[in-house]
N, C-alpha and C. Protein backbone atom coordinates (compact mmCIF):
# COMPACT_ATOMS: atom_id res chain seq x y z
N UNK A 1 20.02 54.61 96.51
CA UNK A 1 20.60 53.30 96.70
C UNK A 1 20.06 52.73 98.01
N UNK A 2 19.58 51.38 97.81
CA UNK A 2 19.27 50.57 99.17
C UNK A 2 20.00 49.50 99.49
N UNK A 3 20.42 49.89 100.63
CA UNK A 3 21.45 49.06 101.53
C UNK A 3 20.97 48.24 102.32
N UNK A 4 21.17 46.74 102.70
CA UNK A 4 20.77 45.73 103.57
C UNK A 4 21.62 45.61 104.66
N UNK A 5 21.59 45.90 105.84
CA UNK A 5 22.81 45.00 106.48
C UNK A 5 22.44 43.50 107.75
N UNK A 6 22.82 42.50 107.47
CA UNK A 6 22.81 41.62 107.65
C UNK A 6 22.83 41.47 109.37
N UNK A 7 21.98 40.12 109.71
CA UNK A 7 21.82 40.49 111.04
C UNK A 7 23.11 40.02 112.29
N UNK A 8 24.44 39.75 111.53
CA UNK A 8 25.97 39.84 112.35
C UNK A 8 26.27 41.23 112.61
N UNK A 9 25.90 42.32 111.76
CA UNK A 9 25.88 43.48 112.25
C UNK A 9 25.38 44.60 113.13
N UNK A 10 26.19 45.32 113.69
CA UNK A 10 26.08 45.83 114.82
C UNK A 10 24.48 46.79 114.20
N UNK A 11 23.78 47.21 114.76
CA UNK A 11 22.18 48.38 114.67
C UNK A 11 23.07 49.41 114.36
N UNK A 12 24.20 49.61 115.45
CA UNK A 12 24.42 51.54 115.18
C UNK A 12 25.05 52.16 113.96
N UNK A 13 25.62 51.00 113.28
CA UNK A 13 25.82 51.04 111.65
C UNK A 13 24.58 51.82 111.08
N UNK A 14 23.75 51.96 111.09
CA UNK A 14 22.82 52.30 110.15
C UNK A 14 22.61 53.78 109.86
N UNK A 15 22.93 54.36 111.63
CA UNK A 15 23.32 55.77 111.92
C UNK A 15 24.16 56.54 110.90
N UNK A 16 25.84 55.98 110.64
CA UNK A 16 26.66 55.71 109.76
C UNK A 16 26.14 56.34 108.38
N UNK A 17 25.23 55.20 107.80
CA UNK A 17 25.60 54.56 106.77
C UNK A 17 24.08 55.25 106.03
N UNK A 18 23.29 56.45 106.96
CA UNK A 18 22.14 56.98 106.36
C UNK A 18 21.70 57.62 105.07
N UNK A 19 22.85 57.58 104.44
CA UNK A 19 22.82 58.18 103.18
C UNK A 19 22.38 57.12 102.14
N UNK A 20 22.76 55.43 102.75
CA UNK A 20 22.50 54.86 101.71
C UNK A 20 21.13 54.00 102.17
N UNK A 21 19.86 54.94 103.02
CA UNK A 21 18.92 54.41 103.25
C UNK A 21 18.84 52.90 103.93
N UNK A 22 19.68 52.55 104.78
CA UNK A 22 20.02 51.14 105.01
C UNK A 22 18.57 50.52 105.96
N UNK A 23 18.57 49.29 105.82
CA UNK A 23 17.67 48.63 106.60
C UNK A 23 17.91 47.39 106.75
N UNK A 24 18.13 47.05 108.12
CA UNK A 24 18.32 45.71 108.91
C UNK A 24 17.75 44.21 108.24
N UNK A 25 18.09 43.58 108.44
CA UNK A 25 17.62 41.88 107.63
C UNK A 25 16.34 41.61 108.41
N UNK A 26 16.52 42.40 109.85
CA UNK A 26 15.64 41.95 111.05
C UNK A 26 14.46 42.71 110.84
N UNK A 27 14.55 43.93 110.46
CA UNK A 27 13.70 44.65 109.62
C UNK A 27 12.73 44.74 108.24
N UNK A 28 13.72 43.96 107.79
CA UNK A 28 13.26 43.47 106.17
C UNK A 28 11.74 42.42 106.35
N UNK A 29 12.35 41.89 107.74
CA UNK A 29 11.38 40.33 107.39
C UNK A 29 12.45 39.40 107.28
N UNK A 30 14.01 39.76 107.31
CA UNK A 30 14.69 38.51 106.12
C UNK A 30 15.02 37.73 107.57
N UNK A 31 15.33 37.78 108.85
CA UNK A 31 15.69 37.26 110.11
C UNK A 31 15.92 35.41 109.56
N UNK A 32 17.23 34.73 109.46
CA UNK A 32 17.22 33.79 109.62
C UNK A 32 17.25 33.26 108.26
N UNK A 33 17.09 33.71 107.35
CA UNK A 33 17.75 33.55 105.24
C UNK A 33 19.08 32.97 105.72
N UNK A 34 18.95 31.85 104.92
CA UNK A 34 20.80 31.71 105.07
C UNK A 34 21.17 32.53 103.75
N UNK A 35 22.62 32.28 103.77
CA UNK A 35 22.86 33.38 102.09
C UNK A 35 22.51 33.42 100.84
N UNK A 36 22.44 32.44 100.60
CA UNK A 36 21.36 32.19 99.19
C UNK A 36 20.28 32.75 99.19
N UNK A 37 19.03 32.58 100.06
CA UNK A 37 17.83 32.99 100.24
C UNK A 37 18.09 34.56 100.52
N UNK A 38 18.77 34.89 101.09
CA UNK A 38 18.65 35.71 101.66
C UNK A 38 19.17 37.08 100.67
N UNK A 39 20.20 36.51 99.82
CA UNK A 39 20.34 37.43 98.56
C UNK A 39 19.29 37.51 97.71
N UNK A 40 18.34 36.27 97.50
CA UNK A 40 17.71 35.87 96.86
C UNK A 40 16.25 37.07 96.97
N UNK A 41 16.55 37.01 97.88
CA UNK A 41 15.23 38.14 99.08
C UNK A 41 15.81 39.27 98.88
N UNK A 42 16.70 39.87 98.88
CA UNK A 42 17.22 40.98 98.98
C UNK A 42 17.07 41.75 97.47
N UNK A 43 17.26 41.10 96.51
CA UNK A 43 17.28 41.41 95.03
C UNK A 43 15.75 41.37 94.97
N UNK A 44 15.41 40.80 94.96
CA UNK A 44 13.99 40.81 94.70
C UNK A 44 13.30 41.82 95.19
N UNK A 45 13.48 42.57 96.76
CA UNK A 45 13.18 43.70 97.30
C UNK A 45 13.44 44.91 96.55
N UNK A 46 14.55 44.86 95.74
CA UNK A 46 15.23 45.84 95.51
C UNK A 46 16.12 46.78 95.98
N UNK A 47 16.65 45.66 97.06
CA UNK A 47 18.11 46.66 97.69
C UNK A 47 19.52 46.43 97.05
N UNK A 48 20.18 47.18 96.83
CA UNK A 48 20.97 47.62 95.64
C UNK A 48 22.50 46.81 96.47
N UNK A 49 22.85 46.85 97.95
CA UNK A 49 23.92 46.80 98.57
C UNK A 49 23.49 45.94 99.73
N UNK A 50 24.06 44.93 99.83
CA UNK A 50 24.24 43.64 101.19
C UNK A 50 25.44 43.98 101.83
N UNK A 51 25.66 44.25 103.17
CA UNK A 51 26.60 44.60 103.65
C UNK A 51 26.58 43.62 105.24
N UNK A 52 28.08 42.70 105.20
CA UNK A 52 27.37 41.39 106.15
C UNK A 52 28.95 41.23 106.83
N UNK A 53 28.81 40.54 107.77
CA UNK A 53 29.86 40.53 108.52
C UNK A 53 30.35 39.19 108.08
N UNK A 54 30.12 38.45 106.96
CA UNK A 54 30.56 37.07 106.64
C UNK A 54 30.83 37.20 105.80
N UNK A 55 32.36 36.71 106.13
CA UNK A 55 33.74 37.23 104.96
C UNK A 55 33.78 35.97 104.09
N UNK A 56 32.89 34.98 103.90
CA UNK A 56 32.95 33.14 103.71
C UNK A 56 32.10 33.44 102.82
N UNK A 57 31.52 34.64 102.31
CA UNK A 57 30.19 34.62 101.20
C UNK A 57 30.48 34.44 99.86
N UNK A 58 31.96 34.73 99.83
CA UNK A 58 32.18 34.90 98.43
C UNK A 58 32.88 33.43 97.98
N UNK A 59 33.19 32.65 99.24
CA UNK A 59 33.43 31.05 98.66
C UNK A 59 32.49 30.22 98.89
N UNK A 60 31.00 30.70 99.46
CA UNK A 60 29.97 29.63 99.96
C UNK A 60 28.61 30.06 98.76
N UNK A 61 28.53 31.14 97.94
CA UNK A 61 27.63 31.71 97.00
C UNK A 61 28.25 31.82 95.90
N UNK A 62 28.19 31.79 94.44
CA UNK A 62 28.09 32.48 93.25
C UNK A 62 27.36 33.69 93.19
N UNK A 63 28.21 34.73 92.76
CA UNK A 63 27.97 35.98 92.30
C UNK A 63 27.60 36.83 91.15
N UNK A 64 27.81 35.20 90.35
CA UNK A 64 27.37 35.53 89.14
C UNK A 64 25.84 35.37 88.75
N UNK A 65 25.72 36.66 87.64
CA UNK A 65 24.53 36.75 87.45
C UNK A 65 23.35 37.64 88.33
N UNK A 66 24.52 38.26 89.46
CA UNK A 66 23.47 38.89 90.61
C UNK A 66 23.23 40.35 90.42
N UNK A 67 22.90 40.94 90.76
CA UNK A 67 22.28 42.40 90.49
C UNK A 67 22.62 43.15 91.77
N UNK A 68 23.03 42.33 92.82
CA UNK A 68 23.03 42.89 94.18
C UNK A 68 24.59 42.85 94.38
N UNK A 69 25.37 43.93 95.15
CA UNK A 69 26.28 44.07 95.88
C UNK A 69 27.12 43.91 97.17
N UNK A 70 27.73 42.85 97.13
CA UNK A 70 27.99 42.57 98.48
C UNK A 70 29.31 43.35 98.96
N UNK A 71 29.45 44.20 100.27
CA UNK A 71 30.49 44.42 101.14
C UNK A 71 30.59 43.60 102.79
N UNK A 72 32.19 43.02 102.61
CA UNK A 72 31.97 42.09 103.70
C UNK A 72 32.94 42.52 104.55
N UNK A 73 32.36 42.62 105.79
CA UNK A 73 33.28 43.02 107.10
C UNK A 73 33.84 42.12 107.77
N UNK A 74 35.33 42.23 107.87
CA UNK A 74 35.93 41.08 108.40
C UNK A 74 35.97 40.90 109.90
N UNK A 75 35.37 42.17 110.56
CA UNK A 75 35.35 42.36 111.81
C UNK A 75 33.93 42.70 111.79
N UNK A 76 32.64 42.20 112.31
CA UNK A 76 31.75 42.48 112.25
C UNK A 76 31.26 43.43 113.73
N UNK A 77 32.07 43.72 114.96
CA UNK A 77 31.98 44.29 115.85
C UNK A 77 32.32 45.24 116.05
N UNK A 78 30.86 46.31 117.00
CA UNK A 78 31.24 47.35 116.50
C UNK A 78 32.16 48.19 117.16
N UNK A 79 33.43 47.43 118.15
CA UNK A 79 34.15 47.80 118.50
C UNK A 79 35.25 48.21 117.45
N UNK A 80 35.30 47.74 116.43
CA UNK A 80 36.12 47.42 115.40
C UNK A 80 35.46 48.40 114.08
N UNK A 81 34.06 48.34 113.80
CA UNK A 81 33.32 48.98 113.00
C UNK A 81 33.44 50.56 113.39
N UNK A 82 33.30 50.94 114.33
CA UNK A 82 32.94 52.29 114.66
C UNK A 82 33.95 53.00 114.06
N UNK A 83 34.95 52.87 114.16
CA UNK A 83 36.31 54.08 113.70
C UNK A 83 36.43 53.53 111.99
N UNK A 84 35.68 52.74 111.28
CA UNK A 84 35.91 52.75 109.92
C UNK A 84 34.45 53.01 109.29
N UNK A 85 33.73 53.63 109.70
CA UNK A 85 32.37 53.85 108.72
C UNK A 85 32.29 54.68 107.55
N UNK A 86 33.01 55.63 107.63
CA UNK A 86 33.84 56.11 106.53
C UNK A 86 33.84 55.37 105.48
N UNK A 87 34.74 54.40 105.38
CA UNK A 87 35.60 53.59 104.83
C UNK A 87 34.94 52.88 104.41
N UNK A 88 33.72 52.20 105.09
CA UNK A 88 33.06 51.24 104.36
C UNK A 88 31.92 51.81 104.13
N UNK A 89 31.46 52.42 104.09
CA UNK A 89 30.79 53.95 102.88
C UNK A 89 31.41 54.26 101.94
N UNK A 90 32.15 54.26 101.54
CA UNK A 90 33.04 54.44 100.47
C UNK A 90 33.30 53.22 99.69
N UNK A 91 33.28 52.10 100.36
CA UNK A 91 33.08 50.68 99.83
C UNK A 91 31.92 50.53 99.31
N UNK A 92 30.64 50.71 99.75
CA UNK A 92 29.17 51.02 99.62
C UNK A 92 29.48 51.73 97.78
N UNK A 93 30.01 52.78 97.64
CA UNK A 93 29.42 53.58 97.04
C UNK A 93 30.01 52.95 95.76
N UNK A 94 31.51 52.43 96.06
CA UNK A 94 32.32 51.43 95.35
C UNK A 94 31.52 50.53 94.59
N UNK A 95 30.92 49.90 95.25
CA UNK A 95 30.34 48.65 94.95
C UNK A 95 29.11 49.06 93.91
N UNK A 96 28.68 49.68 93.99
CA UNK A 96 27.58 49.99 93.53
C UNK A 96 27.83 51.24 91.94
N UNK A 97 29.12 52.00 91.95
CA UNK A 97 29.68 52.75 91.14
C UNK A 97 29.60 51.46 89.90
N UNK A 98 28.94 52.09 88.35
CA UNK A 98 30.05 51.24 87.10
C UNK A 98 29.82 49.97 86.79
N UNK A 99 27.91 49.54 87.33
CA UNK A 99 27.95 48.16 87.23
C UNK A 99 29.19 47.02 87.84
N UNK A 100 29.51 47.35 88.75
CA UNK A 100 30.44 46.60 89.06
C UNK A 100 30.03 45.36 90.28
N UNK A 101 28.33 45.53 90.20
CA UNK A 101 28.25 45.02 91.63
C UNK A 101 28.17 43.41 91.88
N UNK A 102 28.66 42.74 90.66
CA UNK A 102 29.37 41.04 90.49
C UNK A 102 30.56 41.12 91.29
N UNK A 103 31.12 42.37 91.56
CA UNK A 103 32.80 41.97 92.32
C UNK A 103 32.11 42.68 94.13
N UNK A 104 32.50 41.42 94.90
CA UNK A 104 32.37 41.60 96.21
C UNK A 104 34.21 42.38 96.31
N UNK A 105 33.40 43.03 97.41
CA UNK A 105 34.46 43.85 98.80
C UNK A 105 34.67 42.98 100.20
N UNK A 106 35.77 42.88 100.18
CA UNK A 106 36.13 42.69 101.96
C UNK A 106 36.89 43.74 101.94
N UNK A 107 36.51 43.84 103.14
CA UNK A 107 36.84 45.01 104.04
C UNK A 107 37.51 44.87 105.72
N UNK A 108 38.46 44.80 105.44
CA UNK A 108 39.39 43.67 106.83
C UNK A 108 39.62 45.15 107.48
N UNK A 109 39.12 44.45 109.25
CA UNK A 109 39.20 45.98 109.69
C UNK A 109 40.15 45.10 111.24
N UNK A 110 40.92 46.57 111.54
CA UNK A 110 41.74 45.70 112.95
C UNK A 110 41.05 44.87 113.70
N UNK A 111 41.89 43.58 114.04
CA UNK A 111 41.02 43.06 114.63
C UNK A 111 40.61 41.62 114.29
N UNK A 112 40.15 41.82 113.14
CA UNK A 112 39.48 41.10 112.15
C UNK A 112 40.57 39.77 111.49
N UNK A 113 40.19 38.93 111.44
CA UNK A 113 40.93 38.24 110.23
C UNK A 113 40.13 38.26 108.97
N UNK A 114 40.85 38.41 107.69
CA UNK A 114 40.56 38.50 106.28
C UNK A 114 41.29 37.68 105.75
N UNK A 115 41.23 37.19 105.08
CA UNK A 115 42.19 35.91 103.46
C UNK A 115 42.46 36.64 103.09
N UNK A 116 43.93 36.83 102.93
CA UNK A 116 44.99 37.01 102.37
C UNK A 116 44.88 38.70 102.52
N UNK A 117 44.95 39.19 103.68
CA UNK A 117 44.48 40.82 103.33
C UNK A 117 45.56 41.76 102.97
N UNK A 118 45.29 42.77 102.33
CA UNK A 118 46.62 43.99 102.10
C UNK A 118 46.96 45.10 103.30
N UNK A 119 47.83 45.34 103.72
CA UNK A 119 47.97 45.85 105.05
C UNK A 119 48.13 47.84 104.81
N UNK A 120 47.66 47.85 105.33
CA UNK A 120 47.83 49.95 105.22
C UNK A 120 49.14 49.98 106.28
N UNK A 121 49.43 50.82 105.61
CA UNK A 121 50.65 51.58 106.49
C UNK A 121 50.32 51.37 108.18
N UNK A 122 49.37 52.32 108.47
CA UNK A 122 48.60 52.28 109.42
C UNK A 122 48.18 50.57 110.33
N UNK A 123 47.94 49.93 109.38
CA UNK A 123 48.07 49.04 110.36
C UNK A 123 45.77 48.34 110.57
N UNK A 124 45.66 49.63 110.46
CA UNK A 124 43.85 49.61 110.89
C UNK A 124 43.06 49.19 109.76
N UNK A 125 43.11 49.02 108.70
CA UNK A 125 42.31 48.49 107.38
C UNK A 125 43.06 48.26 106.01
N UNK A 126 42.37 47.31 105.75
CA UNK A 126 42.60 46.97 104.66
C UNK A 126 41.38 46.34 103.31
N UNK A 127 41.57 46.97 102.44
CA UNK A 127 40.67 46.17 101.19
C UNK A 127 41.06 45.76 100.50
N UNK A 128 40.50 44.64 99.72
CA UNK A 128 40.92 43.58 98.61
C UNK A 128 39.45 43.34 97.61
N UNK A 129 40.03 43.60 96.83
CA UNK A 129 38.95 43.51 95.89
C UNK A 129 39.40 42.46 95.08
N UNK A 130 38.24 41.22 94.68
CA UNK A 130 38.26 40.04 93.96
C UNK A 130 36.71 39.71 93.39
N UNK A 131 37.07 39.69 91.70
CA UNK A 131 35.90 39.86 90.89
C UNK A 131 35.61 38.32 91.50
N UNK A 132 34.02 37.72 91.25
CA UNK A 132 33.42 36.76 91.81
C UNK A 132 33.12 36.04 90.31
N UNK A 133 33.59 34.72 90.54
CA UNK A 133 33.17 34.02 89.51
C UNK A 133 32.02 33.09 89.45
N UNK A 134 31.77 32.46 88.17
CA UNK A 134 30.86 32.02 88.48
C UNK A 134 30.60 30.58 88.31
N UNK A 135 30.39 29.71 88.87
CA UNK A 135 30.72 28.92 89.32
C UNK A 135 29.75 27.12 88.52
């Protein structure tokens, strides 16, 4: 599986997230795609998972029809990122499990504001999953 992560995201994510071969937007070539293009670029590469700190993707793009997987961090800092990489590795693997990768992830991490998020006991994360229509 190839993972993109978008250039709101922190570099040391990638450390993280090595299992799913990840590589930077800044890396790609993609530096400066707004989201359209930039999915547009990404599918075409053949990276399987977009993982972006812009939680606005799933009301500013259609998802339909895409081949690519988006997970969105509601806290894109990696003050906030570091203690959930776990978690959104597991979102990663989510997303990409079952053909499912038309339904984006947010991934609201403390800190963060998310639309309408579900709260953990805990207090530190939350996910919401909402299939993407198409528009």
């Amino acid at each position: 599986m190839r993972c993109l992560l978008d250039e709101n995201l922190p570099h040391k994510l990638r450390s993280g997230l090595s299992e799913f071969d990840p590589v930077t937007v800044q890396y790609a070539g993609f530096s400066g795609l707004k989201n359209g293009e930039l999915l547009k670029a990404a599918e075409a590469s053949g990276f399987d998972v977009l993982v972006t700190g812009d939680k606005t993707l799933e009301y500013e793009q259609s998802m339909k029809d895409r081949r690519i997987a988006v997970v969105a961090l509601s806290a894109p800092h990696w003050e906030f990122v570091k203690d959930h990489v776990a978690r959104i590795a597991d979102a990663i693997r989510r997303r990409h499990d079952g053909g499912r990768s038309r339904e984006l992830m947010l991934v609201g991490l403390c800190g963060g504001r998310s639309p309408a998020p579900q709260r953990t006991d805990a207090g530190h994360i939350s996910i919401r999953l909402k299939r993407a229509t198409g528009a």
